[in-house]
N, C-alpha and C. Protein backbone atom coordinates (compact mmCIF):
# COMPACT_ATOMS: atom_id res chain seq x y z
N UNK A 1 0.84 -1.17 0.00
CA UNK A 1 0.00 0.00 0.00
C UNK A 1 0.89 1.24 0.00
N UNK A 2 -0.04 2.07 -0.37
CA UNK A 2 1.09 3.38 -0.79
C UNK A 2 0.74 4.37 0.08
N UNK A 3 1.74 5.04 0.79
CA UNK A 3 1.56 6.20 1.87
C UNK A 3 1.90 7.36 1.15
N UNK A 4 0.74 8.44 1.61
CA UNK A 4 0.46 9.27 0.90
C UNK A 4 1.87 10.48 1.63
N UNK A 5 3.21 10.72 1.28
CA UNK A 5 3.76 11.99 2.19
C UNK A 5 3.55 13.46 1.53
N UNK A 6 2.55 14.60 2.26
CA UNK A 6 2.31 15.61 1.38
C UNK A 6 3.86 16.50 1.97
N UNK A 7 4.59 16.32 2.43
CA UNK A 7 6.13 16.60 2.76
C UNK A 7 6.62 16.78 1.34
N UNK A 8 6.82 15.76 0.90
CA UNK A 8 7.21 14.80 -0.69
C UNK A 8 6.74 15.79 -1.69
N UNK A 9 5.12 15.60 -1.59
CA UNK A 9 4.77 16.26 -2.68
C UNK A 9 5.25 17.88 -2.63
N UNK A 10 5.08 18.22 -1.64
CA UNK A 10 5.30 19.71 -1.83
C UNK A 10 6.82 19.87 -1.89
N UNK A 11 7.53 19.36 -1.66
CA UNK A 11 8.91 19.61 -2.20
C UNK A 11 9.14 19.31 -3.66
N UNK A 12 8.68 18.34 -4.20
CA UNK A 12 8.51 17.89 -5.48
C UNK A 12 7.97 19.18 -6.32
N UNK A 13 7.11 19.88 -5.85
CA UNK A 13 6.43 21.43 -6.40
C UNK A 13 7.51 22.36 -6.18
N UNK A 14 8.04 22.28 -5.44
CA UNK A 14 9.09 23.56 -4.74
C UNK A 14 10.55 23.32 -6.30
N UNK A 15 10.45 22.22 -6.23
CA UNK A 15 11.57 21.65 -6.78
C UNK A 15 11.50 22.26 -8.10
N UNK A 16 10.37 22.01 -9.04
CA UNK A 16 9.93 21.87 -10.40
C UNK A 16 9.34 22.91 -10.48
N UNK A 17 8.43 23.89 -9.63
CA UNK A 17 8.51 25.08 -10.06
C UNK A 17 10.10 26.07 -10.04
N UNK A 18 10.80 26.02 -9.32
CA UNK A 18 12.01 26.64 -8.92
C UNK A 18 13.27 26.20 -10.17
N UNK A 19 12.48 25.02 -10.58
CA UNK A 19 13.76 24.57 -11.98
C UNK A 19 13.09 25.11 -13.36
N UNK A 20 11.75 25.88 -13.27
CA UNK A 20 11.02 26.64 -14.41
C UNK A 20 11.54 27.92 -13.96
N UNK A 21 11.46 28.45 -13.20
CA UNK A 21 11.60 30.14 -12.85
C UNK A 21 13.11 30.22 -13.35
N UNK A 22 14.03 29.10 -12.75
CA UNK A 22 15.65 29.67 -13.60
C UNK A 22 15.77 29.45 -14.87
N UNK A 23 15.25 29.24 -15.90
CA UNK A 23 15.25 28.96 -17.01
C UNK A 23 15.24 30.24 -17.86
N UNK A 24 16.31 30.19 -19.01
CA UNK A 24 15.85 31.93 -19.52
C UNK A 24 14.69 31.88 -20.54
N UNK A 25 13.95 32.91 -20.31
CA UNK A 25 13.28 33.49 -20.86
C UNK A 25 13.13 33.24 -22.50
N UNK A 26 12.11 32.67 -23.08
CA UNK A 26 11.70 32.61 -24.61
C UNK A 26 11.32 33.39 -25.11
N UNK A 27 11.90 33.92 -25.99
CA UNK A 27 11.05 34.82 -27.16
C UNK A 27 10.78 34.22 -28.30
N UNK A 28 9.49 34.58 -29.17
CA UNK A 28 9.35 34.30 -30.27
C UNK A 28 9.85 35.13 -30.95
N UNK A 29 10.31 35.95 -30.67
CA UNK A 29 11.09 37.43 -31.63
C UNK A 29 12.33 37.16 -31.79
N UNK A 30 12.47 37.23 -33.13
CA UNK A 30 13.72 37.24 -33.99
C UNK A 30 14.26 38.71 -33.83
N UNK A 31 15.22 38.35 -33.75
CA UNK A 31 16.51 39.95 -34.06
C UNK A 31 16.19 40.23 -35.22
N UNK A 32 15.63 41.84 -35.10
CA UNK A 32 15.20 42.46 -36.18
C UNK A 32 16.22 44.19 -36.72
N UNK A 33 17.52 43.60 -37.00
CA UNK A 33 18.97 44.62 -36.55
C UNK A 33 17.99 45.58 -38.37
N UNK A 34 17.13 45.51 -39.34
CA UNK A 34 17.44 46.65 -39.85
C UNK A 34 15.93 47.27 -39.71
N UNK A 35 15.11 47.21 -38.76
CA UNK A 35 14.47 47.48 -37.68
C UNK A 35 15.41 48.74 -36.92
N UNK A 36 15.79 48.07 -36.09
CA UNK A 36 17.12 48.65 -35.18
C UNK A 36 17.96 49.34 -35.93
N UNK A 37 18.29 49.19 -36.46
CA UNK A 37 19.00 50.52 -37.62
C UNK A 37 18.06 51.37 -37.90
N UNK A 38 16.96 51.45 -38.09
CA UNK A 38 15.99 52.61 -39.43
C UNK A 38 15.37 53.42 -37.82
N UNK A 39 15.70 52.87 -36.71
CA UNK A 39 14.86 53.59 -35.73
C UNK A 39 15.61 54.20 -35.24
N UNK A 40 17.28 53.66 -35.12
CA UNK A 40 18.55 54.40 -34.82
C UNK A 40 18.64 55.76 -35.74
N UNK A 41 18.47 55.15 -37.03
CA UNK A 41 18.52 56.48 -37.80
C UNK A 41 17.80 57.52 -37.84
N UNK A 42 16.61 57.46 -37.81
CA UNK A 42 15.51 58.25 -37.03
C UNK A 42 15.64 58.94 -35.44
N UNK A 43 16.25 58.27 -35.05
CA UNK A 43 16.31 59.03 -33.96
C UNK A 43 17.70 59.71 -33.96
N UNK A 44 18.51 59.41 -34.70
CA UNK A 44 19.91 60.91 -34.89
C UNK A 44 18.98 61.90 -35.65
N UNK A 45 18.48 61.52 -36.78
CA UNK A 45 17.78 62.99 -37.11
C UNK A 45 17.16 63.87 -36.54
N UNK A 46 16.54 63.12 -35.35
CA UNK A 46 15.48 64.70 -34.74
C UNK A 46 16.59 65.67 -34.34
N UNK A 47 17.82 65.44 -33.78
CA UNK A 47 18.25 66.27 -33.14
C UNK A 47 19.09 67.62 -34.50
N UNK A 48 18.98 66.79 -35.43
CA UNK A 48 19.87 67.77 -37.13
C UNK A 48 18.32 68.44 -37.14
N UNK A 49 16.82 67.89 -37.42
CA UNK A 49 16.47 68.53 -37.66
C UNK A 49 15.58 70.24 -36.76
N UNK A 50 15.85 69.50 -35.46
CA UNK A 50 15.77 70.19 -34.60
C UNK A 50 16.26 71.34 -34.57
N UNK A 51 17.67 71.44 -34.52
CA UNK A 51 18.48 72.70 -34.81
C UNK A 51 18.27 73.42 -36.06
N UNK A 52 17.87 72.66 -36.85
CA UNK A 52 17.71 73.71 -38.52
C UNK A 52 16.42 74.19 -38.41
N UNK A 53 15.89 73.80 -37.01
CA UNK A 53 14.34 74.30 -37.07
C UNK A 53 13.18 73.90 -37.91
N UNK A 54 13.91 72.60 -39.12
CA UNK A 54 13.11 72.39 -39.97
C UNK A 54 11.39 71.16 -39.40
N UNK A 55 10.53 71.77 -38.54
CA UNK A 55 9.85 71.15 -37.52
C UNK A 55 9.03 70.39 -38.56
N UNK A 56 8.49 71.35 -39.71
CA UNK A 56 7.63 70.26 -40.74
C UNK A 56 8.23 69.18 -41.24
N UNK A 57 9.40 69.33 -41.36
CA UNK A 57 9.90 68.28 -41.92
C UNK A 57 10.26 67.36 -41.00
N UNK A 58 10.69 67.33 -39.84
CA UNK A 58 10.28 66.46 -38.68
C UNK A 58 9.31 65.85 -38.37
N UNK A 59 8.39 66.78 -38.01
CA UNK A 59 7.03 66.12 -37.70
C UNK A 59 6.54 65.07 -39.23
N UNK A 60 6.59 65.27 -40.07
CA UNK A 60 5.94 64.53 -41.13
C UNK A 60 6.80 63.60 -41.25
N UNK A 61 8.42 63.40 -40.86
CA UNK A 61 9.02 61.98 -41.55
C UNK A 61 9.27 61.00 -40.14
N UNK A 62 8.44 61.94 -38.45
CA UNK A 62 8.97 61.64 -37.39
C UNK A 62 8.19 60.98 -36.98
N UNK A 63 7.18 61.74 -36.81
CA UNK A 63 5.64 60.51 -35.89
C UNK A 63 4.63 60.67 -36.68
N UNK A 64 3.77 59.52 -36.37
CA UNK A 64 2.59 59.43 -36.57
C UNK A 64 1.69 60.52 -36.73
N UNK A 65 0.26 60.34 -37.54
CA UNK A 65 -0.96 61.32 -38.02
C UNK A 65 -1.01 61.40 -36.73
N UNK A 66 -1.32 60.37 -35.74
CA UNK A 66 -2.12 60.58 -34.13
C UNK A 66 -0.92 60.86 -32.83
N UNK A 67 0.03 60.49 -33.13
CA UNK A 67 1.14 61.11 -32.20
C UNK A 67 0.55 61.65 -30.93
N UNK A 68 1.46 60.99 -29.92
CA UNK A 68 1.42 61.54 -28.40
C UNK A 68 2.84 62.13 -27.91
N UNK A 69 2.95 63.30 -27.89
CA UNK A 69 4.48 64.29 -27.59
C UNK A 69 3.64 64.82 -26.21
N UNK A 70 4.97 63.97 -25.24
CA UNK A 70 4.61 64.76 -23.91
C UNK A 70 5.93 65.39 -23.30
N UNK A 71 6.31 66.21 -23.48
CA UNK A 71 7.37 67.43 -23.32
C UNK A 71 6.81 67.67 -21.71
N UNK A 72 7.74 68.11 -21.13
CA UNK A 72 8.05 68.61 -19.84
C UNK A 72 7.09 70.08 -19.69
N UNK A 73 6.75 69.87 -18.44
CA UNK A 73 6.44 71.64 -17.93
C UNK A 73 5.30 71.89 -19.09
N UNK A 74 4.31 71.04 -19.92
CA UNK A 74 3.64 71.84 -20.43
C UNK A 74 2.56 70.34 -20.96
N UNK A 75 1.30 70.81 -20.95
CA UNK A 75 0.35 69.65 -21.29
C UNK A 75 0.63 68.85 -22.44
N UNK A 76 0.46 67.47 -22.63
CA UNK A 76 0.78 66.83 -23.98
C UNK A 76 0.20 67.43 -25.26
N UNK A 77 0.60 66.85 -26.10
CA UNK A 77 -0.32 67.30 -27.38
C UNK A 77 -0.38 66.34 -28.49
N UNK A 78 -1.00 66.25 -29.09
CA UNK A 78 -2.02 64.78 -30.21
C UNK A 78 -1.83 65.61 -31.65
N UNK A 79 -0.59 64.65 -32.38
CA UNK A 79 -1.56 65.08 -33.84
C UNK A 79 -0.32 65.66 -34.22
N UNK A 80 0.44 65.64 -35.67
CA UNK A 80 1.38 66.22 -36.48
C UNK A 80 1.69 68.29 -36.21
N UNK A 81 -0.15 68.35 -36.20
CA UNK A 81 -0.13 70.04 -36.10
C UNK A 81 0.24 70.56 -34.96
N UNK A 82 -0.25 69.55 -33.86
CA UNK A 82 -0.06 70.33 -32.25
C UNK A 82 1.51 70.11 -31.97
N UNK A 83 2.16 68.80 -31.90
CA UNK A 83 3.80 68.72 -32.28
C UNK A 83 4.25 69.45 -32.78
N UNK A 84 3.73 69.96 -34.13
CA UNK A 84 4.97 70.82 -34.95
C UNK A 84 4.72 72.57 -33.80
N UNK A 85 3.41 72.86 -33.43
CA UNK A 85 2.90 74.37 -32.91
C UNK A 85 3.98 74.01 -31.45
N UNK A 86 3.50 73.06 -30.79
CA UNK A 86 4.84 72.79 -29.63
C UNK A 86 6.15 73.21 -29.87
N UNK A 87 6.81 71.99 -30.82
CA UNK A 87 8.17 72.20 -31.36
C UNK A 87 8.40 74.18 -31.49
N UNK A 88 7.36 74.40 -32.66
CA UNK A 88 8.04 75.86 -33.44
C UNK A 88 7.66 76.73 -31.58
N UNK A 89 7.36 76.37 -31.02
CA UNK A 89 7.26 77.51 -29.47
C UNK A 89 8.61 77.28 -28.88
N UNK A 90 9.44 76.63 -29.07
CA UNK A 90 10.55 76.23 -28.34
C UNK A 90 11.71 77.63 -28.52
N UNK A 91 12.47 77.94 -27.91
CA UNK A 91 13.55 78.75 -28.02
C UNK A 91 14.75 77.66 -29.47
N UNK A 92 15.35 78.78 -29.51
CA UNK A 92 16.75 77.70 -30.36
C UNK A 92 17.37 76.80 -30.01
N UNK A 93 17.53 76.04 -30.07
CA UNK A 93 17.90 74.75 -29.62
C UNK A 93 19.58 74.58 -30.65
N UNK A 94 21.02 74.29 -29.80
CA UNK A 94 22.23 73.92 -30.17
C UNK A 94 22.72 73.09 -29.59
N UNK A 95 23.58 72.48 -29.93
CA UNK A 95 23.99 71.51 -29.49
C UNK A 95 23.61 70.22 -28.86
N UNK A 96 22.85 69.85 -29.63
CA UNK A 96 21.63 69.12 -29.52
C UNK A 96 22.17 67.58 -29.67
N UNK A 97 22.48 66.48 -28.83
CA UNK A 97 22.88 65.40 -28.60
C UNK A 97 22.01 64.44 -28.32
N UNK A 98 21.42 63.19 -29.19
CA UNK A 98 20.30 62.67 -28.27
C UNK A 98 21.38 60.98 -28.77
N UNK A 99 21.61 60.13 -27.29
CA UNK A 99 22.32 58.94 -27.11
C UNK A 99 21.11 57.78 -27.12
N UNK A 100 20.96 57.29 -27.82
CA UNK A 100 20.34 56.17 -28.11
C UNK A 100 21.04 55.42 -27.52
N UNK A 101 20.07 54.30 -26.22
CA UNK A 101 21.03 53.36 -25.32
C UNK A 101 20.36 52.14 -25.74
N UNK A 102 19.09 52.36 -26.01
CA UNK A 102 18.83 50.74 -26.05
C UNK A 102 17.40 50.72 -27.38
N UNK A 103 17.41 50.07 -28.00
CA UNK A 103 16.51 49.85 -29.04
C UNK A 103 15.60 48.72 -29.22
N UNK A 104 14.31 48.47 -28.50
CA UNK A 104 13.53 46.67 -28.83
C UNK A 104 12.50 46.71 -29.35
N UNK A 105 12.95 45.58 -30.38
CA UNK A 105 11.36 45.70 -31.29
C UNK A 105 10.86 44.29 -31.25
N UNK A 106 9.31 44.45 -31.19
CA UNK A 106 8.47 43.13 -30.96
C UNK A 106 7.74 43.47 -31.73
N UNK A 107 7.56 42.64 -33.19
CA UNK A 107 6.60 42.46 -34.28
C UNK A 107 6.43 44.02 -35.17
N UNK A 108 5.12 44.42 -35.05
CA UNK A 108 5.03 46.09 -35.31
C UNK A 108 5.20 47.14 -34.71
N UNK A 109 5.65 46.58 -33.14
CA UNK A 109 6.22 47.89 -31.98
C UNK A 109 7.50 47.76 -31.99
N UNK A 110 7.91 49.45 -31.37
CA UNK A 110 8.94 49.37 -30.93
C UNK A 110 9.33 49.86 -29.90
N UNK A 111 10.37 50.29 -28.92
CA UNK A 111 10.63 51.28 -28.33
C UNK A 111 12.05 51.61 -28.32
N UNK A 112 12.78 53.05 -28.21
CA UNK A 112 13.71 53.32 -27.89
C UNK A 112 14.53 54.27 -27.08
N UNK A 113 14.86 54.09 -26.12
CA UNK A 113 15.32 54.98 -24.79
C UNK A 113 16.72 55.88 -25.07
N UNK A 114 17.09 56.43 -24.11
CA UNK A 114 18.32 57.02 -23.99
C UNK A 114 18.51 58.22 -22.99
N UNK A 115 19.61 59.29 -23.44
CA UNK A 115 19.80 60.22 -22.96
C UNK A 115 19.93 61.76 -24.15
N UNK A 116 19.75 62.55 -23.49
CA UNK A 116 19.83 63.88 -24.84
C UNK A 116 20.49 64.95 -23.78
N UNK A 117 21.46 65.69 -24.64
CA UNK A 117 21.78 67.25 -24.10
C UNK A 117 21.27 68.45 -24.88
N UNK A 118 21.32 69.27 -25.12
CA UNK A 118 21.01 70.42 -25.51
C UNK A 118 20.86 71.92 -25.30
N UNK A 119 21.78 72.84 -25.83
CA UNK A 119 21.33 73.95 -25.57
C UNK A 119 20.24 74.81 -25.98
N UNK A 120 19.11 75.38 -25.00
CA UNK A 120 18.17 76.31 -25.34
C UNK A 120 18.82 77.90 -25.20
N UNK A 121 18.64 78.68 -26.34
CA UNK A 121 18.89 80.26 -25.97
C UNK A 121 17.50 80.67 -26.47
N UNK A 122 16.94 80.92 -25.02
CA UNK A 122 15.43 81.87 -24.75
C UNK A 122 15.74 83.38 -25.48
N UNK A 123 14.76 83.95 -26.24
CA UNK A 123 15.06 85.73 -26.59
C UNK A 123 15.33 86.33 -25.15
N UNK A 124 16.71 86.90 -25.47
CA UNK A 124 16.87 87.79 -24.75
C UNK A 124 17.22 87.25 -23.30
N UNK A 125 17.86 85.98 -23.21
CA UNK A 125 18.32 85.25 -21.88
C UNK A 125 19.77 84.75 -22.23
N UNK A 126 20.12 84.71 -21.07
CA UNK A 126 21.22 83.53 -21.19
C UNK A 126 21.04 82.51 -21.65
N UNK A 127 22.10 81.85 -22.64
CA UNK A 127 21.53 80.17 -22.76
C UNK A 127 21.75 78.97 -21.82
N UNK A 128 20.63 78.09 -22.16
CA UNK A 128 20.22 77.14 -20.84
C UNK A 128 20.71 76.09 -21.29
N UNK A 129 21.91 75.14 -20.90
CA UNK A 129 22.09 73.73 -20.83
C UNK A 129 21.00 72.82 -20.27
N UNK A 130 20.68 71.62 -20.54
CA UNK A 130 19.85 71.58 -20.43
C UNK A 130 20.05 69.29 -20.84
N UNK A 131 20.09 68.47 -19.70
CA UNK A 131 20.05 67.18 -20.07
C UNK A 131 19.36 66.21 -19.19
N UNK A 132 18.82 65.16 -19.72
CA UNK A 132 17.73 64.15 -19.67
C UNK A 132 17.86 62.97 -20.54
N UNK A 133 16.92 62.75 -20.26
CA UNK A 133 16.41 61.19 -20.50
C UNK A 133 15.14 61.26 -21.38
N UNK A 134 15.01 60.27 -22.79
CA UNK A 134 13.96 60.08 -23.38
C UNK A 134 13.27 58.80 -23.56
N UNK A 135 11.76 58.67 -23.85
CA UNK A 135 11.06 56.94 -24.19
C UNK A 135 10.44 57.34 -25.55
N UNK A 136 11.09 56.90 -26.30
CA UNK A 136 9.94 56.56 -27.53
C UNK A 136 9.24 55.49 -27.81
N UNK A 137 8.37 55.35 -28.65
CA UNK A 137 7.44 54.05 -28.87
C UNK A 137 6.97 54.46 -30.11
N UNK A 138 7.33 53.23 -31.00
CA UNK A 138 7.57 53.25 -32.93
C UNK A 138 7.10 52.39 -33.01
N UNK A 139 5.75 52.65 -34.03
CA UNK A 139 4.92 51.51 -34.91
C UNK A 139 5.36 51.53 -36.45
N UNK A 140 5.19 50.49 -36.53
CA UNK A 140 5.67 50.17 -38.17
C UNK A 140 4.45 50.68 -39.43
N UNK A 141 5.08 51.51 -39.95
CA UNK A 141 4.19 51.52 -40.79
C UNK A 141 3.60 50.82 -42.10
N UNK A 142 2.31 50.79 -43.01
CA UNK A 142 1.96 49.88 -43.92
C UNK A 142 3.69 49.89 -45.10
N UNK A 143 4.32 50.57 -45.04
CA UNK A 143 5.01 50.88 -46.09
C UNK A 143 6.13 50.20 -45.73
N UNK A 144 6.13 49.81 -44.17
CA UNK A 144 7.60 49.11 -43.51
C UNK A 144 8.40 50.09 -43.02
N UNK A 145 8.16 51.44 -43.11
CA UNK A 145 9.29 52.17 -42.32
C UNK A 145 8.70 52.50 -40.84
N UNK A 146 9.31 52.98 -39.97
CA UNK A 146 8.80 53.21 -39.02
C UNK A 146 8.35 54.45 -37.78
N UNK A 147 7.49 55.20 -37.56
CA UNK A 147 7.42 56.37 -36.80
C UNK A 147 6.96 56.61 -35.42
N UNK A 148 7.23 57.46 -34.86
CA UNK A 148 7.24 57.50 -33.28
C UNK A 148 5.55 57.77 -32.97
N UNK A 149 4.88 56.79 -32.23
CA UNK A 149 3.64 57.19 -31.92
C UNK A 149 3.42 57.36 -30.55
N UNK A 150 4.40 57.51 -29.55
CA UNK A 150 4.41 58.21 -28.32
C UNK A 150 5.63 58.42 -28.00
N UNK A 151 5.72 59.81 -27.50
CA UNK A 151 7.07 60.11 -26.98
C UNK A 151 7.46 61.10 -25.60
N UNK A 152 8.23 60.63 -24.73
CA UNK A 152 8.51 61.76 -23.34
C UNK A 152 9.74 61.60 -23.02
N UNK A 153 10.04 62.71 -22.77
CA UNK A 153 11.14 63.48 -22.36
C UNK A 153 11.25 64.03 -21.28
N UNK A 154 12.39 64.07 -20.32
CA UNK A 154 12.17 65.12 -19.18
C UNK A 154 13.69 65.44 -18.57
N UNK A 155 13.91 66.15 -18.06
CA UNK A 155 15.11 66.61 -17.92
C UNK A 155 15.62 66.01 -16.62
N UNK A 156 16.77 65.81 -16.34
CA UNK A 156 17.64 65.73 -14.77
C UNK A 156 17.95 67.25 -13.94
N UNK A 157 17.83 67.69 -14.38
CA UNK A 157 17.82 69.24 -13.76
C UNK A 157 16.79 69.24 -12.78
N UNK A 158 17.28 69.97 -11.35
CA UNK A 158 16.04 70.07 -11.07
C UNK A 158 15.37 71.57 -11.23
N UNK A 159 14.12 71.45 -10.97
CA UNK A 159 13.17 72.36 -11.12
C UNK A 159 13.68 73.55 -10.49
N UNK A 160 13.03 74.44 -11.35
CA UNK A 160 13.82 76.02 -11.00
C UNK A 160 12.38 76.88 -10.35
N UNK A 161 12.50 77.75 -8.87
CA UNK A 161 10.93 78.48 -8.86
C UNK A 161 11.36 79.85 -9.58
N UNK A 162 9.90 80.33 -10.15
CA UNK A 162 10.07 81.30 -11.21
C UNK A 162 9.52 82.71 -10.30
């Protein structure tokens, strides 16, 4: 006859769940490096086109018709027109550095993080150094290239009272 030890069994659980949890992680996602390139490349441009001020031409080769740009210190805004009216409110922007640290794409998403520097010169101020941290999030488009359909930014500085 067979004695039931629930000792046994529950170590037997302890055992076999604990030999699933160390196991790495599966993806069905293939390395998608010219993915990862076209989003790399996209993201050195904002900062060229940033400085030339050229914002239409940003906004139209950058994000999405529906775009979510949530910029610091000021309410988000939806949509190619409200991005570009954001962007063109900005002071001049030089020296404009944005470090792409990490790039992952799963199927038609993407996202890509980092760090950015930049100088702002406000009319008629001193100019403001100025560095942070960014999140983007890139959907693929029907055509296969790819554009930013949410994006935030915010600075390491801290807050200044006015």
């Amino acid at each position: 006859m067979t004695v039931f030890q629930p000792r046994a069994l529950v170590l037997f659980a302890l055992l076999s769940a604990s030999s699933l949890a160390c196991r790495a992680p599966v993806s069905s996602h293939a390395y998608d490096g010219k993915a990862i390139d076209a989003i790399r490349e996209l993201d050195a441009s904002f900062p060229r086109l940033t400085e030339k001020r050229a914002h239409k031409e940003l906004v139209t080769s950058y994000y999405t018709a529906d775009a979510l740009f949530m910029p610091p210190n000021m309410p988000a805004v939806v949509g190619r027109d409200a991005i570009q009216a954001a962007l063109d409110s900005w002071p001049p922007i030089s020296d404009f550095v944005l470090n792409t640290e990490e790039v992952v794409v799963r199927g038609d998403l993407a996202y890509s993080c980092g760090t950015y520097s930049m100088t702002l010169t406000p009319r008629g101020a001193a100019p403001i150094r100025d560095v942070g941290k960014f999140l983007e999030i890139f959907r693929r488009q029907p055509d296969g290239s790819w554009k930013v359909t949410r994006d935030i930014y915010n600075s390491d500085l801290p807050a200044t009272a006015e």
